[in-house]
N, C-alpha and C. Protein backbone atom coordinates (compact mmCIF):
# COMPACT_ATOMS: atom_id res chain seq x y z
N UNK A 1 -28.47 99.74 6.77
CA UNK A 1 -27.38 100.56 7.24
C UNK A 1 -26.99 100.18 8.68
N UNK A 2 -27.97 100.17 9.44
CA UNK A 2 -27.75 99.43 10.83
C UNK A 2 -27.17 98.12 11.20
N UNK A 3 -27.24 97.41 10.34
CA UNK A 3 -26.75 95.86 10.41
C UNK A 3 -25.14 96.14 10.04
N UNK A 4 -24.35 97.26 9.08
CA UNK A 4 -23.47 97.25 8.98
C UNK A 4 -22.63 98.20 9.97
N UNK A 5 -23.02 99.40 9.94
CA UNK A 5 -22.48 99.99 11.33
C UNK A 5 -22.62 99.33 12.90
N UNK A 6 -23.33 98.35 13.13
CA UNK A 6 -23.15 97.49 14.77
C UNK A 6 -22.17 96.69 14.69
N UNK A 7 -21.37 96.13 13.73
CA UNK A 7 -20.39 95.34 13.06
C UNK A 7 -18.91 95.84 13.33
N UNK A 8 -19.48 97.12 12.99
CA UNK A 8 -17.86 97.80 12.87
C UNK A 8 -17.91 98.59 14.25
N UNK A 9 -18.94 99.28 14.98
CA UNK A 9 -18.83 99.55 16.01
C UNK A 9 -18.39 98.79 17.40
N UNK A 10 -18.87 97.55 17.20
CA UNK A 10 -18.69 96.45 18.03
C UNK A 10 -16.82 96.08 17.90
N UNK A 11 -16.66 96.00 16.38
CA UNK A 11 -15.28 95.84 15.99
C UNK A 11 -14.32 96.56 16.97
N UNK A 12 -14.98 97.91 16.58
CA UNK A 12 -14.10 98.95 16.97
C UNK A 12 -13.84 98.73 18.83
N UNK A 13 -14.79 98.41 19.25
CA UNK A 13 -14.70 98.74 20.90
C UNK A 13 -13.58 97.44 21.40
N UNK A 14 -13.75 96.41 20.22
CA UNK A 14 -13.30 95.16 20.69
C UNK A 14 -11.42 95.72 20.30
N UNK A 15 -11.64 96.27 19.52
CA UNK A 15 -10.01 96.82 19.39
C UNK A 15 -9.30 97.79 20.57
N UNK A 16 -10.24 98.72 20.75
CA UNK A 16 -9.63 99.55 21.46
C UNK A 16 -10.14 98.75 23.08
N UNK A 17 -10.62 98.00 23.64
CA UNK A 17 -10.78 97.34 24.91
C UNK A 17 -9.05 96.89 24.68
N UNK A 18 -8.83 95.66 23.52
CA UNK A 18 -7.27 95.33 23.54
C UNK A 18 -6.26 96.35 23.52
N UNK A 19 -6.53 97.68 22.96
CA UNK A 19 -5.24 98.66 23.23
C UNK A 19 -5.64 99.54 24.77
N UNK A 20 -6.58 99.15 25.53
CA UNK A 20 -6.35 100.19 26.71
C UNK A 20 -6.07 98.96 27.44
N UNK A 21 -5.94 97.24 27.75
CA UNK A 21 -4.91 96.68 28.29
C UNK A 21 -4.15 96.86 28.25
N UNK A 22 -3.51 96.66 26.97
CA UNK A 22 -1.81 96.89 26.53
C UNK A 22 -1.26 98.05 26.76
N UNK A 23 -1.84 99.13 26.66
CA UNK A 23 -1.83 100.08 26.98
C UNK A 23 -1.12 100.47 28.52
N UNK A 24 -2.32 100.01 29.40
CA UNK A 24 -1.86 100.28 30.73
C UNK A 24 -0.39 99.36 30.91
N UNK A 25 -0.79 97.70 30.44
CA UNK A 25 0.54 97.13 30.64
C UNK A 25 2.04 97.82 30.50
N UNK A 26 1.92 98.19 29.28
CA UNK A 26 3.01 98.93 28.33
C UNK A 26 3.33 100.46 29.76
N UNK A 27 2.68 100.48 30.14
CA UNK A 27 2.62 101.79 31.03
C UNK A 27 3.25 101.83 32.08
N UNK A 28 2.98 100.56 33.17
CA UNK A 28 3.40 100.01 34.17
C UNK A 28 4.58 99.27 34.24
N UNK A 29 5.26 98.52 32.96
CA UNK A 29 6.14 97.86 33.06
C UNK A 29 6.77 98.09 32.37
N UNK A 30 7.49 98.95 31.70
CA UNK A 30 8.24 100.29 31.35
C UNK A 30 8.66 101.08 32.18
N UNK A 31 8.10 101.00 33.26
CA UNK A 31 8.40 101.74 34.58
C UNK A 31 8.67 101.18 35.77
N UNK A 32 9.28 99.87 35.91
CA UNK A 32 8.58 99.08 37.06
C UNK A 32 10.24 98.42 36.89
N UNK A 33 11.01 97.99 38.40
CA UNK A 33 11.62 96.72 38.24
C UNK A 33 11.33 96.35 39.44
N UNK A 34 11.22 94.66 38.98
CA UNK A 34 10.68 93.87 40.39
C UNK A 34 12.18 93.41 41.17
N UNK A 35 11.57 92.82 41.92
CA UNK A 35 12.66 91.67 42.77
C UNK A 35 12.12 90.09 43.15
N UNK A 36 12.98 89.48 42.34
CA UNK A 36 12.36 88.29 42.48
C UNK A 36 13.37 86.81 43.27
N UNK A 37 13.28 86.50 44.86
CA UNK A 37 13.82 85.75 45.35
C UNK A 37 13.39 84.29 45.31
N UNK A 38 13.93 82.97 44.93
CA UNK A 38 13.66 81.76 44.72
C UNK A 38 14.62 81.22 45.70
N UNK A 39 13.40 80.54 46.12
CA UNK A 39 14.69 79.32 47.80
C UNK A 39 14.94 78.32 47.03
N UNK A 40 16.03 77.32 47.82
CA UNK A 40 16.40 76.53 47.17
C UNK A 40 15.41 75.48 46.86
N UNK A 41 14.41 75.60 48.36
CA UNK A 41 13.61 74.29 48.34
C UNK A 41 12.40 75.33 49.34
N UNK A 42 11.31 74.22 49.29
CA UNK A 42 10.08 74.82 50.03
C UNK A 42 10.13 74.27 51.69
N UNK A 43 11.25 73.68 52.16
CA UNK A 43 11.66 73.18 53.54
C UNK A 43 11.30 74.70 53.95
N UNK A 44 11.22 74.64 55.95
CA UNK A 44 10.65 75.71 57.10
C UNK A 44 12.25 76.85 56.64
N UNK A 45 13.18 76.20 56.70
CA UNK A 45 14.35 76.84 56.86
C UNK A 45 14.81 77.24 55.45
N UNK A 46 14.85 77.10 54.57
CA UNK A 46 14.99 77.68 53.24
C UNK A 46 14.40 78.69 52.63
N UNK A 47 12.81 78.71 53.49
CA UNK A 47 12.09 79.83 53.36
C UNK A 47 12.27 80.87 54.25
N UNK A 48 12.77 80.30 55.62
CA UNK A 48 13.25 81.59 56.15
C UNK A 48 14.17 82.13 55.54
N UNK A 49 15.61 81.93 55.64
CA UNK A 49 16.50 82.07 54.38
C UNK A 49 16.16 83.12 53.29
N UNK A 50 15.44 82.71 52.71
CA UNK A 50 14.56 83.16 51.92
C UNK A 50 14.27 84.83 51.85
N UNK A 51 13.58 84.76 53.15
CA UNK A 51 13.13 86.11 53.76
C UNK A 51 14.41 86.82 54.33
N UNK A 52 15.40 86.39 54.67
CA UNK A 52 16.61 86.95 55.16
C UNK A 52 17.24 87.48 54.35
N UNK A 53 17.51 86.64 52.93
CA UNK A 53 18.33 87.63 52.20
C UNK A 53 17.29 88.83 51.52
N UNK A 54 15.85 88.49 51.48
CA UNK A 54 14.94 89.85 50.87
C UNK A 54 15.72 91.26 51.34
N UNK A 55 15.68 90.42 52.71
CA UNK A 55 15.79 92.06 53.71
C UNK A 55 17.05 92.29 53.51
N UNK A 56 18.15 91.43 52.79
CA UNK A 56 19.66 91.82 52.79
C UNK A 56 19.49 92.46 51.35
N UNK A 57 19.02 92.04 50.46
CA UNK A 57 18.63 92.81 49.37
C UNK A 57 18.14 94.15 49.30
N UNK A 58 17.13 94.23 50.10
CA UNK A 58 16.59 95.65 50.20
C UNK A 58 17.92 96.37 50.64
N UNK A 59 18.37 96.30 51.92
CA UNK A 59 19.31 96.91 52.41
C UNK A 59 20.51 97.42 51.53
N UNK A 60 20.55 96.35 50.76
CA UNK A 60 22.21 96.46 49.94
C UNK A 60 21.70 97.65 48.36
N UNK A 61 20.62 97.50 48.36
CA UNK A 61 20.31 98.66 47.64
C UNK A 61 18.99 99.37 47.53
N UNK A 62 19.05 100.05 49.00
CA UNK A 62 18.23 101.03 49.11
C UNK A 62 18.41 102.14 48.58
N UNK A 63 19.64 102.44 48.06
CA UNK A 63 19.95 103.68 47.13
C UNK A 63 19.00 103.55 45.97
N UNK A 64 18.37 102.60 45.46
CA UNK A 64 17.57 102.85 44.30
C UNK A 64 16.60 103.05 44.66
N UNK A 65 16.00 103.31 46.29
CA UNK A 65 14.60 103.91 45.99
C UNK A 65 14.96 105.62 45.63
N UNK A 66 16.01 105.99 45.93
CA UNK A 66 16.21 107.51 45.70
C UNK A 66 16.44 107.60 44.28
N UNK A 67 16.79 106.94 43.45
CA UNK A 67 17.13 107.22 42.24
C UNK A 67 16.18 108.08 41.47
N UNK A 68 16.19 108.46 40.21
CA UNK A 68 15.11 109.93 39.59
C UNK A 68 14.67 109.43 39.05
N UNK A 69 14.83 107.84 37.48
CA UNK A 69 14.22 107.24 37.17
C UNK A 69 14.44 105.95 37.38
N UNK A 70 13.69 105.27 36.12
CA UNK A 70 14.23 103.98 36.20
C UNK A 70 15.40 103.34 35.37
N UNK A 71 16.13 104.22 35.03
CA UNK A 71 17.45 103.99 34.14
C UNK A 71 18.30 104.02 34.78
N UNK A 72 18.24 105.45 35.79
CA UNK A 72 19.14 105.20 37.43
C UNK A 72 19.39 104.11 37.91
N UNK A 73 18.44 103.53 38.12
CA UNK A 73 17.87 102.50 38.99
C UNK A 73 18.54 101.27 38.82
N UNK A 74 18.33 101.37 37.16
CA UNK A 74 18.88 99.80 36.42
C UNK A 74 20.00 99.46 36.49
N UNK A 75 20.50 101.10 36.17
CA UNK A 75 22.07 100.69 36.18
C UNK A 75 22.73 100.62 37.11
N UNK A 76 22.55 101.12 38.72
CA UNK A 76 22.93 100.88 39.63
C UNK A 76 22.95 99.24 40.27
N UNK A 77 21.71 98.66 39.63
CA UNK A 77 21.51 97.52 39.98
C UNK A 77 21.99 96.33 39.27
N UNK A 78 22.28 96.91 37.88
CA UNK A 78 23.61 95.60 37.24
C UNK A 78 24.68 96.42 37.52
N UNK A 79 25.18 97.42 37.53
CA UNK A 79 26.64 97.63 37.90
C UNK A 79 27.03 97.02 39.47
N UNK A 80 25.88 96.63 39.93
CA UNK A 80 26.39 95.56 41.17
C UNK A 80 25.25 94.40 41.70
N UNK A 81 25.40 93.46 40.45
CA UNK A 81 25.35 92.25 40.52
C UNK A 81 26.24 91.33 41.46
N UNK A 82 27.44 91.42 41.77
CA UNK A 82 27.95 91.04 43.05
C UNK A 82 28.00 91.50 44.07
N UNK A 83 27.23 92.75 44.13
CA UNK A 83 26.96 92.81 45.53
C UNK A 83 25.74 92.23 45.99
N UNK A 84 24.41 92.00 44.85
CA UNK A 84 23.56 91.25 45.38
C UNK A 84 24.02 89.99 45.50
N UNK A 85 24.58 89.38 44.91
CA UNK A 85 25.43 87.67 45.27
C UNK A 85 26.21 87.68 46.84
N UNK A 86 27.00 89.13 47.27
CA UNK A 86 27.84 89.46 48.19
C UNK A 86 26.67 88.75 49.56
N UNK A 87 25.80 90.34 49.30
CA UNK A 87 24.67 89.84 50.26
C UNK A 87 23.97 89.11 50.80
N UNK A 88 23.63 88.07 49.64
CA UNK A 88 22.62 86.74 49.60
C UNK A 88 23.56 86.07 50.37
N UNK A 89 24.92 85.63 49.94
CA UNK A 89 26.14 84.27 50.58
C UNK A 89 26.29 85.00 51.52
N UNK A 90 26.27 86.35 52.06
CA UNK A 90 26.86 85.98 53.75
C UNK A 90 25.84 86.16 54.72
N UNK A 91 24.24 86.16 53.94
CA UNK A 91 23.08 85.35 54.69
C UNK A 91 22.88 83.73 54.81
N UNK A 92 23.33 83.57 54.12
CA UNK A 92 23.23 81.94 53.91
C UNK A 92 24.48 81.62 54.74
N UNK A 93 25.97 81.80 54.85
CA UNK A 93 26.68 81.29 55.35
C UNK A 93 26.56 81.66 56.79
N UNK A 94 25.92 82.38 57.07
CA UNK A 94 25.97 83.03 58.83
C UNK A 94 24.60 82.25 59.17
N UNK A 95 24.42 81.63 58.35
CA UNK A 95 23.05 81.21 58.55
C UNK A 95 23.14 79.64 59.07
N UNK A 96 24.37 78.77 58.10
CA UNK A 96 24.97 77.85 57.81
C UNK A 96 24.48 77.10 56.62
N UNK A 97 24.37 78.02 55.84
CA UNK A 97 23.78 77.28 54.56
C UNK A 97 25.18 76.63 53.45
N UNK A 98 25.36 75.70 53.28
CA UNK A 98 26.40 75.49 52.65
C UNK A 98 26.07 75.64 50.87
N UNK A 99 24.91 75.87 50.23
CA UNK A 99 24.52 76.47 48.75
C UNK A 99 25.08 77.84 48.90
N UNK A 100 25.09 78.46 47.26
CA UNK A 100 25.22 80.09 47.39
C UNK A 100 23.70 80.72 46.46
N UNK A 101 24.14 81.77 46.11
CA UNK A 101 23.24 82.55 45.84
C UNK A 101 23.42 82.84 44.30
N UNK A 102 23.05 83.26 43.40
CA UNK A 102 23.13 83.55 41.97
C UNK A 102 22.20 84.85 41.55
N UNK A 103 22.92 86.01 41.18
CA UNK A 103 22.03 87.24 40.92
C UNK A 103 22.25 87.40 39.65
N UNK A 104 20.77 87.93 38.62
CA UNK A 104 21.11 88.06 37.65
C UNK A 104 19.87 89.44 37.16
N UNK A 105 19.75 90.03 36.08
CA UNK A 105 18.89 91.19 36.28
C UNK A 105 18.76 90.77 34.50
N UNK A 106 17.27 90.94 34.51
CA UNK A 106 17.00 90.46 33.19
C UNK A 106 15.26 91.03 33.27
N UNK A 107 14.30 90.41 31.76
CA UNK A 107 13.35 90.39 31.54
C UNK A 107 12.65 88.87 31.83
N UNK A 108 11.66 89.14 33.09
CA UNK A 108 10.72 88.13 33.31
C UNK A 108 9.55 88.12 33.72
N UNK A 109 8.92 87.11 33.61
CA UNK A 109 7.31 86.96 33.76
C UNK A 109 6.88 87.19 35.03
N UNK A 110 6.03 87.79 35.53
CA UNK A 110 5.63 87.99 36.65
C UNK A 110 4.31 88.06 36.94
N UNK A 111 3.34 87.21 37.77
CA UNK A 111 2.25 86.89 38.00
C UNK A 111 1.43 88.58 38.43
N UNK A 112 0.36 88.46 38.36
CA UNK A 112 -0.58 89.92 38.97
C UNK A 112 -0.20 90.08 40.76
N UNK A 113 -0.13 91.00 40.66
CA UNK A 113 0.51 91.57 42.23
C UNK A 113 -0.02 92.79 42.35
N UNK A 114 -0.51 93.02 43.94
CA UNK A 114 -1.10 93.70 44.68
C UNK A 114 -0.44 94.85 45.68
N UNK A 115 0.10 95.65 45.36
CA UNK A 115 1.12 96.98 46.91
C UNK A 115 0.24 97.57 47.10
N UNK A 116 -0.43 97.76 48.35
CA UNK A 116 -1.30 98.69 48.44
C UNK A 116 -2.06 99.04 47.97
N UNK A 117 -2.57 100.40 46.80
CA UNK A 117 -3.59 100.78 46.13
C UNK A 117 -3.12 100.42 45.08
N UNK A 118 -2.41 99.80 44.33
CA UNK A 118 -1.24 99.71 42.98
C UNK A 118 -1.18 98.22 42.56
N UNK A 119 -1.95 97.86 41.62
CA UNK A 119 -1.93 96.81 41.31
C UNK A 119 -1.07 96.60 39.46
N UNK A 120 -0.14 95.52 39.85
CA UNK A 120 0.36 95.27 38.26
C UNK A 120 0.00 94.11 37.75
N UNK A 121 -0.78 94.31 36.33
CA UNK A 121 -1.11 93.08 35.85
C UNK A 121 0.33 91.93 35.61
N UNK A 122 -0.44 90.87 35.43
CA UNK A 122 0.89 89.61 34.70
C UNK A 122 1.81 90.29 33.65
N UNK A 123 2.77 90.06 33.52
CA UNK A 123 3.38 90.41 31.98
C UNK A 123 5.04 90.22 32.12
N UNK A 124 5.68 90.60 31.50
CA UNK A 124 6.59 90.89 31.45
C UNK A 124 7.32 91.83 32.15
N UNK A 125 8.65 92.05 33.03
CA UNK A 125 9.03 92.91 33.69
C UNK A 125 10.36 93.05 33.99
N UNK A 126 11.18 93.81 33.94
CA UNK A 126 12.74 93.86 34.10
C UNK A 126 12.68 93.74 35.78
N UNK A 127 14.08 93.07 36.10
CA UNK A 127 13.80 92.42 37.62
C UNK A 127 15.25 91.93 37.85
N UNK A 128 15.36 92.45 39.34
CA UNK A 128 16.66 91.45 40.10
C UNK A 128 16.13 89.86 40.45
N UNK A 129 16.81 89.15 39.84
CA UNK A 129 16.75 87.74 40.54
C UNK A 129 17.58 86.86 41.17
N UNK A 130 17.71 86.67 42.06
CA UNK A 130 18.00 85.95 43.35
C UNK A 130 18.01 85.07 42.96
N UNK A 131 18.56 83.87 42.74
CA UNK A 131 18.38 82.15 42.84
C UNK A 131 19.10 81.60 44.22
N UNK A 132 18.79 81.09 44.94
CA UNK A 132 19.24 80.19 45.86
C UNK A 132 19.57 79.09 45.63
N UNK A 133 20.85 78.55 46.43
CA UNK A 133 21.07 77.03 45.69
C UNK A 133 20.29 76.30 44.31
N UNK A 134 19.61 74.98 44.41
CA UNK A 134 18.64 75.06 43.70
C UNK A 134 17.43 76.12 43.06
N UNK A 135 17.51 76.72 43.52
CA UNK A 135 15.92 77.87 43.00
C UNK A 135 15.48 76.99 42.70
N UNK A 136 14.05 75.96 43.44
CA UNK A 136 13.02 75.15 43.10
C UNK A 136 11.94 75.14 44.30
N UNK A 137 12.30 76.34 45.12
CA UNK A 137 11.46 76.32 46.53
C UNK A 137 10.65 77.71 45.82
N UNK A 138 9.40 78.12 46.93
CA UNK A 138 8.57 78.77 46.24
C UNK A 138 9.57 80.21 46.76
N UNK A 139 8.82 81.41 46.05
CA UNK A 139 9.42 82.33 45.71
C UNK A 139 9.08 83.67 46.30
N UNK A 140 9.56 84.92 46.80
CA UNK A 140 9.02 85.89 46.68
C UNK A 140 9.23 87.04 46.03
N UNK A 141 8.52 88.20 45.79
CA UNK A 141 8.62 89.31 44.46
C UNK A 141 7.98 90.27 45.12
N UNK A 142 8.60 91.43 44.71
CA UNK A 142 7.85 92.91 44.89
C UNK A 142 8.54 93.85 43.89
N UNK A 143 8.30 95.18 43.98
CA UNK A 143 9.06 96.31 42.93
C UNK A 143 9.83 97.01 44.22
N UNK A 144 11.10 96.65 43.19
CA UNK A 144 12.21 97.55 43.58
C UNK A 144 12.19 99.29 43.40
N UNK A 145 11.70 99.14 42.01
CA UNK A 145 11.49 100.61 41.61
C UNK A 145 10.64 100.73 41.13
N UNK A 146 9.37 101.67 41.24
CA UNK A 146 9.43 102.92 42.23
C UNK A 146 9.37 101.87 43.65
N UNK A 147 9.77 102.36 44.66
CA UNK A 147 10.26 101.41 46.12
C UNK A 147 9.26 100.81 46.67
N UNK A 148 8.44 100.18 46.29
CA UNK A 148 7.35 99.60 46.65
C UNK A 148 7.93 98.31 47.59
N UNK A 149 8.89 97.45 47.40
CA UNK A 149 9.19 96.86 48.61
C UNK A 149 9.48 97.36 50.14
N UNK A 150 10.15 98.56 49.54
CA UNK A 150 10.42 99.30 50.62
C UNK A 150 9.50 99.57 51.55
N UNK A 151 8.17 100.30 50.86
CA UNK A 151 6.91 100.63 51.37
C UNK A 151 6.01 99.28 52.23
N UNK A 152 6.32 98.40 51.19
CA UNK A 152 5.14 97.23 51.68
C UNK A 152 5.87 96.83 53.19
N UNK A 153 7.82 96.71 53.34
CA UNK A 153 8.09 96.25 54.49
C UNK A 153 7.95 97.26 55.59
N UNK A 154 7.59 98.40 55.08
CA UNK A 154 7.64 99.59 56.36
C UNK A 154 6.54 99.35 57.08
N UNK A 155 6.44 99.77 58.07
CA UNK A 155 5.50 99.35 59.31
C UNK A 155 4.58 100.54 59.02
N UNK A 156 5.21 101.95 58.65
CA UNK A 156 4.89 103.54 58.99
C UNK A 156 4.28 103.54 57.37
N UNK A 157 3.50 103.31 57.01
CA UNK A 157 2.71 103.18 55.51
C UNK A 157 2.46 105.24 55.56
N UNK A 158 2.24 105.78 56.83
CA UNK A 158 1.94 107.04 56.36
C UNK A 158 3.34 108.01 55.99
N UNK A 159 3.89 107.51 55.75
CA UNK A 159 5.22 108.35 55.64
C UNK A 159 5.45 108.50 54.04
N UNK A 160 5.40 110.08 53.52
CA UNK A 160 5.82 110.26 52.51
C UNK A 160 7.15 111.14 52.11
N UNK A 161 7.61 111.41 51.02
CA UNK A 161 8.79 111.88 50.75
C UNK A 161 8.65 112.39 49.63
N UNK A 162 9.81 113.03 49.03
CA UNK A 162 10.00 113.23 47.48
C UNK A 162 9.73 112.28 46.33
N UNK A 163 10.10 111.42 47.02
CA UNK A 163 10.18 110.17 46.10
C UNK A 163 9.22 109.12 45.90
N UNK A 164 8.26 109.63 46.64
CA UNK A 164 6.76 108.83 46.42
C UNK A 164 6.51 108.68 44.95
N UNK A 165 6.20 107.45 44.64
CA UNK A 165 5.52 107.19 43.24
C UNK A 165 4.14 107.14 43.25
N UNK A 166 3.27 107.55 41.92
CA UNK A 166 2.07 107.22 41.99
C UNK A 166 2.03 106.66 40.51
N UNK A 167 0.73 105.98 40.45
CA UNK A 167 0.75 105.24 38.86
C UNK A 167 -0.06 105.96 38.25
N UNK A 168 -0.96 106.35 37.19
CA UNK A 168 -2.01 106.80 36.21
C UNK A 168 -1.99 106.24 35.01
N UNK A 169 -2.81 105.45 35.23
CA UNK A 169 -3.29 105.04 33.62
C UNK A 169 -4.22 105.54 32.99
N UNK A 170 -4.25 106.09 31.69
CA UNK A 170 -5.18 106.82 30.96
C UNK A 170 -5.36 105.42 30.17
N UNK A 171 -6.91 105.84 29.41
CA UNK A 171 -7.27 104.61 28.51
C UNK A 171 -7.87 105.62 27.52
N UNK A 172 -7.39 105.00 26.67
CA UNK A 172 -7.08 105.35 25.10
C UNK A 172 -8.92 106.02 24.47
N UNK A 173 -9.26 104.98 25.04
CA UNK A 173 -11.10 104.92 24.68
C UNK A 173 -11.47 106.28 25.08
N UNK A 174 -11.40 106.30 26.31
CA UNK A 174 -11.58 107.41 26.89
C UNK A 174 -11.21 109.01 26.04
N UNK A 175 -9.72 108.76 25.66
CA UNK A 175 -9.32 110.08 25.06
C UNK A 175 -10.23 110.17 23.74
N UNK A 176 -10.30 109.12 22.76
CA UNK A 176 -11.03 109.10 21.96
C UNK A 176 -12.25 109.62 21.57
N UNK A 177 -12.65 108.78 22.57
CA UNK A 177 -14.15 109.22 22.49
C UNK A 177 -14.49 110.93 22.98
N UNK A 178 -13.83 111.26 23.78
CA UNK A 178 -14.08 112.37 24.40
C UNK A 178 -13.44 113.22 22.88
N UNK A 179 -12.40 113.15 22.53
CA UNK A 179 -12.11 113.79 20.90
C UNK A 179 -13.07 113.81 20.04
N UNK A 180 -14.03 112.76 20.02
CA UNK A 180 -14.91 112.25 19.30
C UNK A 180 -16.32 113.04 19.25
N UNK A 181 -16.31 113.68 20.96
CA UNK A 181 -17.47 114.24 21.14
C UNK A 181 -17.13 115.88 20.60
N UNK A 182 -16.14 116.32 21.08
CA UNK A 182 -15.92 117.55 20.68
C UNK A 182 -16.09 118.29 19.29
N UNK A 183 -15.31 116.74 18.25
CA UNK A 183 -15.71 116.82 16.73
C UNK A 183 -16.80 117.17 16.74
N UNK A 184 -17.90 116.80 17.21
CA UNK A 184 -19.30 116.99 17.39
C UNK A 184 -19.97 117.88 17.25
């Protein structure tokens, strides 16, 4: 009897370990849009650039850290796709960059990233993207929504508001098992 129940118990944990990843993933990025800026090139001055239009980005829509969700959010941020293009070209041209800028808001891959106490695994993620001339220089990314760029560029980390986000991930195992004990 023992040889067959360690089989399926083992089974079982190995299943639900894969649904409390996905789980949290599914959790976080459902809720999440990043920002993702690409220089043209990895030259000193392309990367500054780079960093110039971030901060013209943030600026041009800081209204979405106020937004209520993330549907707010989205749609504020493709209903002005040329204003992030607006922003990017008259950093680059005051800059004297003779490339432009290319904004587009879509689903993309995004490496594990660190804000503070808030970490998002790799996966998939809805996101503003920036291309610079070429886009083949290295890149930078943070979340737009909930305003975590906002936060990471603030100097004043103790400052809270209404609009503070926090994350919680529950894991599935957990609820389970604890259901499991009560059956009991």
């Amino acid at each position: 009897m023992r040889k067959i129940i360690f089989p399926i118990l083992l089974s079982l944990a190995a299943f639900l370990a894969i649904g409390i990843y996905t789980n949290a993933q599914d959790t976080r990025s459902e809720n999440v849009i990043r920002l993702h800026v690409i220089a043209n090139s990895d030259t000193k001055k392309d990367q500054a650039v780079k960093l110039l239009v971030r901060d013209a980005i943030l600026d041009a829509f800081s209204a979405t850290a106020k937004c209520e969700n993330k549907a707010n959010a989205e749609e504020k941020i493709k209903m002005n796709l040329d204003l992030a293009e607006q922003a990017a070209n008259k950093v680059l041209s005051e800059n004297g960059f003779s490339y432009c800028a290319r904004a587009e808001y879509g689903e993309y891959d995004f490496p594990t990233r660190t804000y503070g106490s808030v970490t998002l695994p790799a996966g998939k993620y809805s996101g503003l993207r920036i291309h610079l001339g070429e886009g083949i220089g290295q890149n930078w990314w943070c979340v737009m929504y909930p305003p975590l760029c906002f936060n990471e560029l603030n100097s004043d980390t103790t400052q809270t508001d209404s609009n503070s986000v926090s994350f919680e991930i529950k894991f599935k195992f957990t609820e389970v098992l604890q259901n499991f004990k009560q059956a009991l």
